[in-house]
C-alpha atoms as a PDB file:
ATOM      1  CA  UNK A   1     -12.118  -2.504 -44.080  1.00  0.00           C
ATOM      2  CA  UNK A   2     -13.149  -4.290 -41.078  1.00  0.00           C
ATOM      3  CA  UNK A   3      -9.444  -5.183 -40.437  1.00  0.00           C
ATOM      4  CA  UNK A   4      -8.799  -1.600 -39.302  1.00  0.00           C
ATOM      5  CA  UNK A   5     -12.049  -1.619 -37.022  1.00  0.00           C
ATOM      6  CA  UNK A   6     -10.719  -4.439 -35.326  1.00  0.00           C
ATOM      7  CA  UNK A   7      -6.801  -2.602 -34.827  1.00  0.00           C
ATOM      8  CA  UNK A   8      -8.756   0.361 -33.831  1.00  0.00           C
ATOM      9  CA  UNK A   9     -10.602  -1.624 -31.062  1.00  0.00           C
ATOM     10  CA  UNK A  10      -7.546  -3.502 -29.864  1.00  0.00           C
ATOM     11  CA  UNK A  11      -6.035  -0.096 -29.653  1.00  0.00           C
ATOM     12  CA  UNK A  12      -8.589   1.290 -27.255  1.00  0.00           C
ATOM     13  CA  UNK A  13      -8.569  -1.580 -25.168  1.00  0.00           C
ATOM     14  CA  UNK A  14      -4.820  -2.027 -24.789  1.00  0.00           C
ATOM     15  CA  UNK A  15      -4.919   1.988 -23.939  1.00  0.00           C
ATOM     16  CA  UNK A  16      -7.229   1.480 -21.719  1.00  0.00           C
ATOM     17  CA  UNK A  17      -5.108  -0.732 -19.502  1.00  0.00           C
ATOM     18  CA  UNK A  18      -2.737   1.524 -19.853  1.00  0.00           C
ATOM     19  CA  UNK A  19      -4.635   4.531 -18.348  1.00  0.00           C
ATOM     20  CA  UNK A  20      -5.740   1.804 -15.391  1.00  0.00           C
ATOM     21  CA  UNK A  21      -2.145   1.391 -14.789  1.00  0.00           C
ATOM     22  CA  UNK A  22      -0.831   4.847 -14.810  1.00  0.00           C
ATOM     23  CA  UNK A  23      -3.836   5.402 -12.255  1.00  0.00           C
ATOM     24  CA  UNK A  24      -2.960   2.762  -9.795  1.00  0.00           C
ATOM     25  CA  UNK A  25       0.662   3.682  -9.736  1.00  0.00           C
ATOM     26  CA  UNK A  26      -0.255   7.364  -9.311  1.00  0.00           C
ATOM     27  CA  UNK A  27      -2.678   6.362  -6.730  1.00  0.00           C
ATOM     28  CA  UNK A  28      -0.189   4.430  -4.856  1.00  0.00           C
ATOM     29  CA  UNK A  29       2.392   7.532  -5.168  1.00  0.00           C
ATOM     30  CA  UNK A  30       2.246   7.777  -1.272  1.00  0.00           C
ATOM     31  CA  UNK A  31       2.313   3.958  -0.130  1.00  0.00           C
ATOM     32  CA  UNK A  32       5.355   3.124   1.326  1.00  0.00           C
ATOM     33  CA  UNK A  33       7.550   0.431  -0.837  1.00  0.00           C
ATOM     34  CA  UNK A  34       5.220   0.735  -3.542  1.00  0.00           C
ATOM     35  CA  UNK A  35       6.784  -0.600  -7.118  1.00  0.00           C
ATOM     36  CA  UNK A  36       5.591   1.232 -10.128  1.00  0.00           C
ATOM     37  CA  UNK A  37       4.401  -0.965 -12.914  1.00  0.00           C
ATOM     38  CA  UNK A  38       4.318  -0.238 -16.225  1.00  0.00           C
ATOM     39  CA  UNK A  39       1.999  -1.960 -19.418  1.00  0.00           C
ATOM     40  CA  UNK A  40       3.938  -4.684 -21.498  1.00  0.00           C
ATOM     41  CA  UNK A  41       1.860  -3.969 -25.285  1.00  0.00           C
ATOM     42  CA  UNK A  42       2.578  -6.293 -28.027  1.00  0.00           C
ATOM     43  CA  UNK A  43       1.561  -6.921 -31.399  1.00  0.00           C
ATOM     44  CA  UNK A  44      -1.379  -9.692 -32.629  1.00  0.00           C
ATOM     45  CA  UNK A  45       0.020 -12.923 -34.305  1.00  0.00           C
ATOM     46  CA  UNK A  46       1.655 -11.397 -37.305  1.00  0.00           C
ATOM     47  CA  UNK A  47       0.465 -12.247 -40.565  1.00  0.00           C
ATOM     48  CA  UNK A  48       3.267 -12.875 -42.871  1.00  0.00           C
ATOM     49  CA  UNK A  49       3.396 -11.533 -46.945  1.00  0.00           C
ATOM     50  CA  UNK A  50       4.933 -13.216 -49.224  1.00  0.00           C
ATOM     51  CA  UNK A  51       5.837 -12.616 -52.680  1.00  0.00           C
ATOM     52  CA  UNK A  52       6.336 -15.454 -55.393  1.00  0.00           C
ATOM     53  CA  UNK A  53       6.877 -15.374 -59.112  1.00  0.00           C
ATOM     54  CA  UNK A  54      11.310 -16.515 -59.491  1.00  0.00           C
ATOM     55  CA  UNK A  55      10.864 -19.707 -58.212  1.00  0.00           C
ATOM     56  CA  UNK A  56       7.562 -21.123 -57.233  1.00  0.00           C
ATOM     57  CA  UNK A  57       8.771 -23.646 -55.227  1.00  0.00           C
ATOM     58  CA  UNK A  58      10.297 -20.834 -52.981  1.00  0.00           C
ATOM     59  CA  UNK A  59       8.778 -18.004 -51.083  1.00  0.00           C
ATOM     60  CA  UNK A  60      10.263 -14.823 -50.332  1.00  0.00           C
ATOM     61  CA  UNK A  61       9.622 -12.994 -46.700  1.00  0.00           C
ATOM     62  CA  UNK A  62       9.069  -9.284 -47.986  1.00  0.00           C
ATOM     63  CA  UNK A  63       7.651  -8.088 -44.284  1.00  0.00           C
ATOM     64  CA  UNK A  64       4.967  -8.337 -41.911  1.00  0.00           C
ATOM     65  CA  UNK A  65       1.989  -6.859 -40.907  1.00  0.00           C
ATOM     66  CA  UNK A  66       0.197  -6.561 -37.356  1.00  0.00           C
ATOM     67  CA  UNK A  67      -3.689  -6.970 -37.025  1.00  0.00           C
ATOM     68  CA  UNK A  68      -3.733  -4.867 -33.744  1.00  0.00           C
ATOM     69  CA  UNK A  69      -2.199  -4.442 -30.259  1.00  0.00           C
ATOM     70  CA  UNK A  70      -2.524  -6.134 -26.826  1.00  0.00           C
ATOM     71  CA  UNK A  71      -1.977  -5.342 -23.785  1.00  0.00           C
ATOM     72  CA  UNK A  72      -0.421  -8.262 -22.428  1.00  0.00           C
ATOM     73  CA  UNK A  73       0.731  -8.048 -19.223  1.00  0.00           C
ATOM     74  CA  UNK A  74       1.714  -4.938 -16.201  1.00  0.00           C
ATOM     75  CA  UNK A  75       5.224  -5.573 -14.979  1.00  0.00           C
ATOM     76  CA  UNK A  76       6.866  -3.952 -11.880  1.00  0.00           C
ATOM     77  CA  UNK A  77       9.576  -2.183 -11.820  1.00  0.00           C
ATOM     78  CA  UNK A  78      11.908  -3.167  -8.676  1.00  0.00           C
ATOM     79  CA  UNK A  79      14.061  -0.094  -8.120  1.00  0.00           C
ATOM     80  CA  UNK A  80      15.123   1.681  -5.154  1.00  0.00           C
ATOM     81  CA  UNK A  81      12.539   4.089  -3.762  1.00  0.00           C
ATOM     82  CA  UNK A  82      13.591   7.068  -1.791  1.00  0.00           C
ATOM     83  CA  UNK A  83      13.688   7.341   2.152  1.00  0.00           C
ATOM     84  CA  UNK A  84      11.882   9.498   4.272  1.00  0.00           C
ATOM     85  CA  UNK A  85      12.636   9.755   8.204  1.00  0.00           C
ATOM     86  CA  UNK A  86       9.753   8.998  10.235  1.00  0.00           C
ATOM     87  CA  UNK A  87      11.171   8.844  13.855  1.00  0.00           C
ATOM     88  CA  UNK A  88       9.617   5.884  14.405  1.00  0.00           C
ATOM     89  CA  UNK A  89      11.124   2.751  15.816  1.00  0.00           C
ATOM     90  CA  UNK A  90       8.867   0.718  13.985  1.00  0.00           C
ATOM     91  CA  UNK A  91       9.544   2.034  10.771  1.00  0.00           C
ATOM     92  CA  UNK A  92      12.189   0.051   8.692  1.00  0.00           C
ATOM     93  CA  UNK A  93      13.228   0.558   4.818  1.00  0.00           C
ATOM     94  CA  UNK A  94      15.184  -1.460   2.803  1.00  0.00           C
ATOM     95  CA  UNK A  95      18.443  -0.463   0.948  1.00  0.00           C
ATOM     96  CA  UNK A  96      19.041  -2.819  -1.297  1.00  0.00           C
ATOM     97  CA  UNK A  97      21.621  -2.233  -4.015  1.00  0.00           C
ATOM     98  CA  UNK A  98      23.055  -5.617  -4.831  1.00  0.00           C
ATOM     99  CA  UNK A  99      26.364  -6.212  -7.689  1.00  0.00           C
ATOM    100  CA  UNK A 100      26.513  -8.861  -9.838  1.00  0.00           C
ATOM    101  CA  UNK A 101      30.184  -9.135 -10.689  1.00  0.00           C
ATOM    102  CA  UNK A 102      30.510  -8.433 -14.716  1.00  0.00           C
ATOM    103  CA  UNK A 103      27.105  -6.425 -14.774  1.00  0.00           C
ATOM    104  CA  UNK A 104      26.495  -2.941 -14.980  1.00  0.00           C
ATOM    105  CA  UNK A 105      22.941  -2.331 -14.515  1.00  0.00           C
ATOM    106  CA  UNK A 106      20.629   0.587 -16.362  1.00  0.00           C
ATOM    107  CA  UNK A 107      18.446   3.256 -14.551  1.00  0.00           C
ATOM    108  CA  UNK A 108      15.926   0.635 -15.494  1.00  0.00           C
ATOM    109  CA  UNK A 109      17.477  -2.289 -13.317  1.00  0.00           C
ATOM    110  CA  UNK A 110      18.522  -4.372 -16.046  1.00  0.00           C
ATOM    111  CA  UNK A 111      21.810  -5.313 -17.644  1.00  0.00           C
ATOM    112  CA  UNK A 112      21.871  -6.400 -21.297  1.00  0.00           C
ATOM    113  CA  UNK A 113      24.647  -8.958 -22.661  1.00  0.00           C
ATOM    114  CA  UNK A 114      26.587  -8.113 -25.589  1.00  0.00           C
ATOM    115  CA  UNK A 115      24.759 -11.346 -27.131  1.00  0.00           C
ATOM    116  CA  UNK A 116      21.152  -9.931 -25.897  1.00  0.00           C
ATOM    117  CA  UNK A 117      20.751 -11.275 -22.644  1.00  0.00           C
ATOM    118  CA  UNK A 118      18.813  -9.687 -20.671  1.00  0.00           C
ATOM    119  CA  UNK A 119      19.528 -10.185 -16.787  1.00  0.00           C
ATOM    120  CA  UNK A 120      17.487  -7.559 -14.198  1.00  0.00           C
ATOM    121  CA  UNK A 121      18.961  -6.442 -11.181  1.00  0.00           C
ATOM    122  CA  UNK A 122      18.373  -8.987  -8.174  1.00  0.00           C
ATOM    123  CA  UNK A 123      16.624  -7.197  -4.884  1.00  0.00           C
ATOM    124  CA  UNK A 124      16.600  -7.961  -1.681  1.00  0.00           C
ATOM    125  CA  UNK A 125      13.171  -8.270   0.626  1.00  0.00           C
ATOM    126  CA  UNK A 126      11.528  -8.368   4.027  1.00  0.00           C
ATOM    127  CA  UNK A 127      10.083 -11.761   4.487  1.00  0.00           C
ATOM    128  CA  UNK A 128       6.411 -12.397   5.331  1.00  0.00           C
ATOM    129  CA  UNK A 129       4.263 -15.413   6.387  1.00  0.00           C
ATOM    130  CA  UNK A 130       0.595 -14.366   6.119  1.00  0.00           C
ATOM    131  CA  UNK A 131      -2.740 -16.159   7.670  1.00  0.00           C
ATOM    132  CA  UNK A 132      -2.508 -19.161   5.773  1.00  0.00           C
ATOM    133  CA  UNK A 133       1.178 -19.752   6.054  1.00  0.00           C
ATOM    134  CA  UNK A 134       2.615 -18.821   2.943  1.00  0.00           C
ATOM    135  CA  UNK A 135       5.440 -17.084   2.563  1.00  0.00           C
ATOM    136  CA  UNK A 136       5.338 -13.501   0.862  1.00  0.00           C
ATOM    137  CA  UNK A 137       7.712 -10.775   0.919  1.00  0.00           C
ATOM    138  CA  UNK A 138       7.389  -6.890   0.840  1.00  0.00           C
ATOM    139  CA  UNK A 139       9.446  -3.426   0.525  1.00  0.00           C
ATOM    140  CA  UNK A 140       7.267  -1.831   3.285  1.00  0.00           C
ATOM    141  CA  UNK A 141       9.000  -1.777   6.338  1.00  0.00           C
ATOM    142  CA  UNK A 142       5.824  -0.183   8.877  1.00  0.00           C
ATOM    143  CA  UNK A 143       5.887  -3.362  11.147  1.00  0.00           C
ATOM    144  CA  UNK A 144       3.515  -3.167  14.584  1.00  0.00           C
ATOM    145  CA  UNK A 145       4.027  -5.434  17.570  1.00  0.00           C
ATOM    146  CA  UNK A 146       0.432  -7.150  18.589  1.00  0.00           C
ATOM    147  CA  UNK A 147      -0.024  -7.689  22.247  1.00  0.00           C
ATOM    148  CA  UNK A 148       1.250 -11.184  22.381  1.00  0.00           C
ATOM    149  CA  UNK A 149       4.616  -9.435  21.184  1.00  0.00           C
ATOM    150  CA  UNK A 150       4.580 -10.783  17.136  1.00  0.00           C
ATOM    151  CA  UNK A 151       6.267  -8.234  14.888  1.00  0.00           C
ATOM    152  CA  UNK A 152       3.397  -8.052  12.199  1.00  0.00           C
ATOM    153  CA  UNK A 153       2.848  -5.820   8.908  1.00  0.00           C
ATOM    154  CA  UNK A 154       0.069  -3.279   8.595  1.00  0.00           C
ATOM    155  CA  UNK A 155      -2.405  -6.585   7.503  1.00  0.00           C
ATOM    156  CA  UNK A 156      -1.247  -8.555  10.050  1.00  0.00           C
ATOM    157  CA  UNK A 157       1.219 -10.860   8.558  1.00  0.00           C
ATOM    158  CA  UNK A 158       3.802 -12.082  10.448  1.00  0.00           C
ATOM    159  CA  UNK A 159       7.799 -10.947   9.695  1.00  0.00           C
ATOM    160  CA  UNK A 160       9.712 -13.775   9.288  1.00  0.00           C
ATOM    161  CA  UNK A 161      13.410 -14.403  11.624  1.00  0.00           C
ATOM    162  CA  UNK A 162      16.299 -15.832  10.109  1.00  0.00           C
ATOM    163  CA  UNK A 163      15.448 -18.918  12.051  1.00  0.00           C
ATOM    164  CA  UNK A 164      12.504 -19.393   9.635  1.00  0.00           C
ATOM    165  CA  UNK A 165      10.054 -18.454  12.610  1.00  0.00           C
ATOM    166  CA  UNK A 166       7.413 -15.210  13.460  1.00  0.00           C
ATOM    167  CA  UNK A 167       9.847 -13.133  15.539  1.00  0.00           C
ATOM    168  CA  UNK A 168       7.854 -12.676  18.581  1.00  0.00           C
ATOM    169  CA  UNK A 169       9.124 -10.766  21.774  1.00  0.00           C
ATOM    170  CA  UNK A 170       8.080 -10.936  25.459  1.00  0.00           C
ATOM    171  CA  UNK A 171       4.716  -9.152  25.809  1.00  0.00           C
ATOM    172  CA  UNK A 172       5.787  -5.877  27.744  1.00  0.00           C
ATOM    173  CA  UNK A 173       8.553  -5.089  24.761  1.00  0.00           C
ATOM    174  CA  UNK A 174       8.106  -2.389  22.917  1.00  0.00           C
ATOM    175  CA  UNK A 175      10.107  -1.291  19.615  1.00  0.00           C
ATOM    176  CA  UNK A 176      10.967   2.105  21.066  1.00  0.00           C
ATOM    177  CA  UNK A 177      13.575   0.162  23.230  1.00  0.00           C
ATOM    178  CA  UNK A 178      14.761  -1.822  20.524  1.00  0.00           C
ATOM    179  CA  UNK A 179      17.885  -0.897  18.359  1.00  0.00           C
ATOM    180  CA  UNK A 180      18.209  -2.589  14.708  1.00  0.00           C
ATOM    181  CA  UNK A 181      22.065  -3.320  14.124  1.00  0.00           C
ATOM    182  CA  UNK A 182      23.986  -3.320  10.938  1.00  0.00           C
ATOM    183  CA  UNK A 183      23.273  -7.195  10.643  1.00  0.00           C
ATOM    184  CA  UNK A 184      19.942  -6.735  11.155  1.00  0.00           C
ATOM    185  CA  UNK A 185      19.697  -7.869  15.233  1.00  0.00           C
ATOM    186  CA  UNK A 186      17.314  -6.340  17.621  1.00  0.00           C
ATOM    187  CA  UNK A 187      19.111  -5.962  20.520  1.00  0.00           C
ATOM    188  CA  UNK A 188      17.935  -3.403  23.847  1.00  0.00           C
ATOM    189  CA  UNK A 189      18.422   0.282  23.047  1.00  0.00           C
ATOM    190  CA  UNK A 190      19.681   0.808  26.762  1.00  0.00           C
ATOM    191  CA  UNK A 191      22.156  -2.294  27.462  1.00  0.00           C
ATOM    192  CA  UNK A 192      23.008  -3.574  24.067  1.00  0.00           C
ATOM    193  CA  UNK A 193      21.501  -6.803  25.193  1.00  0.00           C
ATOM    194  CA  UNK A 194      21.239  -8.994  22.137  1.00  0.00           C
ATOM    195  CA  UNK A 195      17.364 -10.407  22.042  1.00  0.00           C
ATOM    196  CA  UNK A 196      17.995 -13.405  19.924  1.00  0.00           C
ATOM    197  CA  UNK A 197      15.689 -11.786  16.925  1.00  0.00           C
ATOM    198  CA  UNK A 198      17.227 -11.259  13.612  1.00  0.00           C
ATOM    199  CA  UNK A 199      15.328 -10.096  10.192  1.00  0.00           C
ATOM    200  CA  UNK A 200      15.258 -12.317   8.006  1.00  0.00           C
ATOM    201  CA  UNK A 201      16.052 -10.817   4.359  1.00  0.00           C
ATOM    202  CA  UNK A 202      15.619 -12.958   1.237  1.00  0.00           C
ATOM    203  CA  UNK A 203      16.776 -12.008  -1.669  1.00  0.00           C
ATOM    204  CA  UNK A 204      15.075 -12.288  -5.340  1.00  0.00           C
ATOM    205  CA  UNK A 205      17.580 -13.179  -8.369  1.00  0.00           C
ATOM    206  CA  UNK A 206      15.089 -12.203 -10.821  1.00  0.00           C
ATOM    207  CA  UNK A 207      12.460  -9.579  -8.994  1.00  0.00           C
ATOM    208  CA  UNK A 208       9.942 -10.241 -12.359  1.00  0.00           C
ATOM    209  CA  UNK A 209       8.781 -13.787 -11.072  1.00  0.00           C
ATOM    210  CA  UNK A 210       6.708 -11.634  -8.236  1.00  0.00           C
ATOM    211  CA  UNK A 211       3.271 -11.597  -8.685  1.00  0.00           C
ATOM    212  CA  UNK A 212       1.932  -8.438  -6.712  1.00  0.00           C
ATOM    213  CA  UNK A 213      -1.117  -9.901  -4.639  1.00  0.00           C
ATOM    214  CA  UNK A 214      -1.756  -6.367  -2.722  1.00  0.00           C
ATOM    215  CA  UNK A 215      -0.746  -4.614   0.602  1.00  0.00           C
ATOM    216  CA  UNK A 216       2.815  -4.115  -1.456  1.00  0.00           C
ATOM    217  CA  UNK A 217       3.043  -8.242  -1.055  1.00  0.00           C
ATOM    218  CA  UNK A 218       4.264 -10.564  -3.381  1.00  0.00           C
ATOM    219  CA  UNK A 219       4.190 -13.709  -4.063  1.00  0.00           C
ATOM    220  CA  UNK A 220       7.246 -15.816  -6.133  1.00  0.00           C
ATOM    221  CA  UNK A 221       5.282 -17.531  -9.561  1.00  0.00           C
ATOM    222  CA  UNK A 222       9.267 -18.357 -10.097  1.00  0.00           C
ATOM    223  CA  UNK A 223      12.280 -20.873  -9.874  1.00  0.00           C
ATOM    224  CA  UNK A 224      12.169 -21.222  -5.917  1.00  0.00           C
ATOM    225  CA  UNK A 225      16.317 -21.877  -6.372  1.00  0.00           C
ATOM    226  CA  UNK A 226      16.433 -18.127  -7.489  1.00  0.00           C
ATOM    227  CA  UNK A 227      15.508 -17.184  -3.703  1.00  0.00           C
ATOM    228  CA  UNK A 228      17.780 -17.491  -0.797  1.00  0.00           C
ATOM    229  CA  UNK A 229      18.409 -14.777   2.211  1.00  0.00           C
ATOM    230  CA  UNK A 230      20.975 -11.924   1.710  1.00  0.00           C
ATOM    231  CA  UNK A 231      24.644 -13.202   2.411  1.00  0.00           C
ATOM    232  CA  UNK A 232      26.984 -10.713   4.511  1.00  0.00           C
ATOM    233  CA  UNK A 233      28.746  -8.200   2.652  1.00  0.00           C
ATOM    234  CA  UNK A 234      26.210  -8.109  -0.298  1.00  0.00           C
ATOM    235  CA  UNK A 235      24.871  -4.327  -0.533  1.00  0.00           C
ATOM    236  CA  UNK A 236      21.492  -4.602   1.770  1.00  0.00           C
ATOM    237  CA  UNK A 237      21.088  -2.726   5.004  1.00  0.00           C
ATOM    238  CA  UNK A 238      18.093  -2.017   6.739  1.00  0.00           C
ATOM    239  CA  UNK A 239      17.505   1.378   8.604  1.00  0.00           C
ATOM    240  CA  UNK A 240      15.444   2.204  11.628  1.00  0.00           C
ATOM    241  CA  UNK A 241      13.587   5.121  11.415  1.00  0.00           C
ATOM    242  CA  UNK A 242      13.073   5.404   7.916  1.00  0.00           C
ATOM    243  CA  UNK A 243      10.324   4.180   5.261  1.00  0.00           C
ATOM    244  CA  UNK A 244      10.846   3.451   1.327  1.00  0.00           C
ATOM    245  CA  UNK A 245       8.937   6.013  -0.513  1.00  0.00           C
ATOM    246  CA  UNK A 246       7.035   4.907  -3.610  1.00  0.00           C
ATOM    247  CA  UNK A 247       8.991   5.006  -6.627  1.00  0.00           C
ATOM    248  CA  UNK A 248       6.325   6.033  -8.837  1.00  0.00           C
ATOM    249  CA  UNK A 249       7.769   9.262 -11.132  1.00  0.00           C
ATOM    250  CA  UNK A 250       5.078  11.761 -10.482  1.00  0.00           C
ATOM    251  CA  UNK A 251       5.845  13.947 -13.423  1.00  0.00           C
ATOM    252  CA  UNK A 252       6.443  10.713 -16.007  1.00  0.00           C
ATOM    253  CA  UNK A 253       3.463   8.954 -14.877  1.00  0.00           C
ATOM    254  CA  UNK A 254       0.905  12.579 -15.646  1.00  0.00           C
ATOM    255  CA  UNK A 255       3.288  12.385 -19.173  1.00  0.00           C
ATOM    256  CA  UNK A 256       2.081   8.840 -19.577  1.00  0.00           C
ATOM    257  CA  UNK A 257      -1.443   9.236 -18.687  1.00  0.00           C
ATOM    258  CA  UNK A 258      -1.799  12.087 -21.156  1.00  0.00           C
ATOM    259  CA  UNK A 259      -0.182  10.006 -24.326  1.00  0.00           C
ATOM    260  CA  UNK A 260      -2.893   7.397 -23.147  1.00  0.00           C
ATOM    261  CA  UNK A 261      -5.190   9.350 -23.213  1.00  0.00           C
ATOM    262  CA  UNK A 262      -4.373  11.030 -27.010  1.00  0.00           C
ATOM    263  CA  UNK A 263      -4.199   7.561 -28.147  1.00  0.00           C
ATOM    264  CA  UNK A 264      -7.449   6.280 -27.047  1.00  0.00           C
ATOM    265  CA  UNK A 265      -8.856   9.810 -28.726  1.00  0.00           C
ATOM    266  CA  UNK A 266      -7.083   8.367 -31.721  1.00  0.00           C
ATOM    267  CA  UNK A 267      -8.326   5.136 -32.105  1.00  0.00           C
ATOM    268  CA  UNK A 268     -11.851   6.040 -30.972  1.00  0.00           C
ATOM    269  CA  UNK A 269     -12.062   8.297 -34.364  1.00  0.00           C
ATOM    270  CA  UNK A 270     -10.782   5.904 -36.584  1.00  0.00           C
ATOM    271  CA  UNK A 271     -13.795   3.527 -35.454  1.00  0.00           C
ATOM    272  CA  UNK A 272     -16.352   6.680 -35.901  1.00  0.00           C
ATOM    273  CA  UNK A 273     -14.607   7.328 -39.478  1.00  0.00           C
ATOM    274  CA  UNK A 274     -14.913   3.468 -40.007  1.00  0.00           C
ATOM    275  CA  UNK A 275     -18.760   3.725 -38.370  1.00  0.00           C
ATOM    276  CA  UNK A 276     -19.608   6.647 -40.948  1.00  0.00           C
ATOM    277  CA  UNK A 277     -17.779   4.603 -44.181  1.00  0.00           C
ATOM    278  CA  UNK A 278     -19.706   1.114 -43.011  1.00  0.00           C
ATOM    279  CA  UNK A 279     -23.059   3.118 -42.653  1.00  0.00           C
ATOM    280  CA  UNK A 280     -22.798   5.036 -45.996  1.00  0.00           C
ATOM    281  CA  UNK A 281     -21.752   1.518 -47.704  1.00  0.00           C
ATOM    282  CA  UNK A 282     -24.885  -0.398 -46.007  1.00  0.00           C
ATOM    283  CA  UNK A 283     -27.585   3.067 -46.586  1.00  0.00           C
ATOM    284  CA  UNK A 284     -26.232   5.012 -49.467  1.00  0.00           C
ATOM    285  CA  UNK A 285     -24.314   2.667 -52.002  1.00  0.00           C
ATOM    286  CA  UNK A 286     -26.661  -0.309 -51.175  1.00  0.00           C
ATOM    287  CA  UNK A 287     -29.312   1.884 -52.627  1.00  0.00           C
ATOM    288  CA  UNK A 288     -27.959   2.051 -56.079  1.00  0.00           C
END
């Protein structure tokens, strides 16, 4: 009896996470470069049956059972957000829509081999060196100049050149006279003048060895070899102008949140019919 208490338990908490997900990513619906994420759930350490009687010296695998459900772990999904025009010159968003020749990817990002590979989509990012030096990278593009002229992100981390180096401009320059070209060059919106500043974009073979650490950052927990900055020709531009949009699925997520919910009504009256069968069993038949 107490083995479906415990499922119904592990079923409320995993739901539970769920919900808290859902939330953040519908909280975040309006945070530029936002990535959705989305509960990985899987199943206790299954407890195998097994049925002898032919041959006792051999057991036979008839199926297996599951004790409950966890919820393991919230993975992001890394797809292309839409773009909305701001005007402003400090404003960039990242199109990033890179092939892998042989692959066809899903609207999920992922491409699955006819042997059950699974490969995801690689994605290309801006590239950020916080306060401590590390390096980080991000989807959202609002950058501010400080008044010693470093191109910074809305928490102050500096935007990596492809030099390696803070791109930093002579105090008195202002982004509203700076152009971003197709190669990703600042150069002077008047004259053309090329100002020796370049964005540095990296790009991010498998996007799932982020780790999201906040202020749409992340952090590679990965293979540093599966990093390297985004080649010419490869499908990545950068526009001016323009931020990416969140691409949290309004309408999916309140469809999500609502099946959450359901369950965790579920699973909380299995425990009260459990409750009610435990107290009768412990009151009433004790009695007799």
């Amino acid at each position: 009896m107490l083995r479906g208490l415990y499922t119904a338990a592990a079923g409320i908490t995993a739901q539970q996470r769920r919900h808290d997900t859902i939330t953040n990513n519908i909280t975040n619906i309006n945070t530029p470069g936002y990535k959705q994420t989305y509960a990985v759930t899987r199943s206790f350490p299954e407890m195998l049956l097994s049925l002898t009687g032919v041959d006792e010296k051999q057991e036979k695998q008839i199926g297996r059972i599951s004790t409950g459900v966890f919820a393991e772990e919230s993975l992001a999904i890394h797809l292309q957000g839409d773009l909305m025009q701001t005007g402003k010159s400090s404003d960039f968003a990242l199109v990033s829509n890179i092939d892998v020749p042989g692959m066809a990817f899903d609207a999920s990002g992922k491409y699955v081999s006819p042997d059950g590979e699974v490969t995801f989509q690689p994605q290309a990012f801006f590239t950020m060196q916080d306060e401590s030096g590390e390096i980080r990278y991000t989807r959202g593009g609002s950058f501010t100049l400080t008044s010693d002229g470093f191109l910074v992100s809305g928490d102050g981390s500096n935007v990596l050149g492809t030099d390696g180096n803070p791109i930093q401009f002579p105090q008195g320059v202002s982004l509203d006279g700076l152009t971003l070209t197709a190669d990703q060059r600042f150069v002077d919106a008047n004259t053309g003048a090329d100002t020796g500043k370049q964005l540095l974009l990296t790009r991010i073979d498998n996007p799932n060895e982020l780790a999201r650490e906040g202020d749409g950052k992340f952090r590679l927990v990965g293979n540093a070899e599966d990093t390297r900055p985004v080649a010419a020709g490869e499908r990545v531009e950068v526009r001016q102008g323009y931020v990416e949009r969140s691409n949290v699925d309004a309408a999916q997520s309140s469809v999500d949140l609502m099946a959450a919910l359901r369950a965790y009504e579920a699973n909380q009256k299995v425990i009260q019919f459990y409750d009610e069968s435990l107290d009768k069993a412990v009151n009433q038949v004790g009695r007799v």
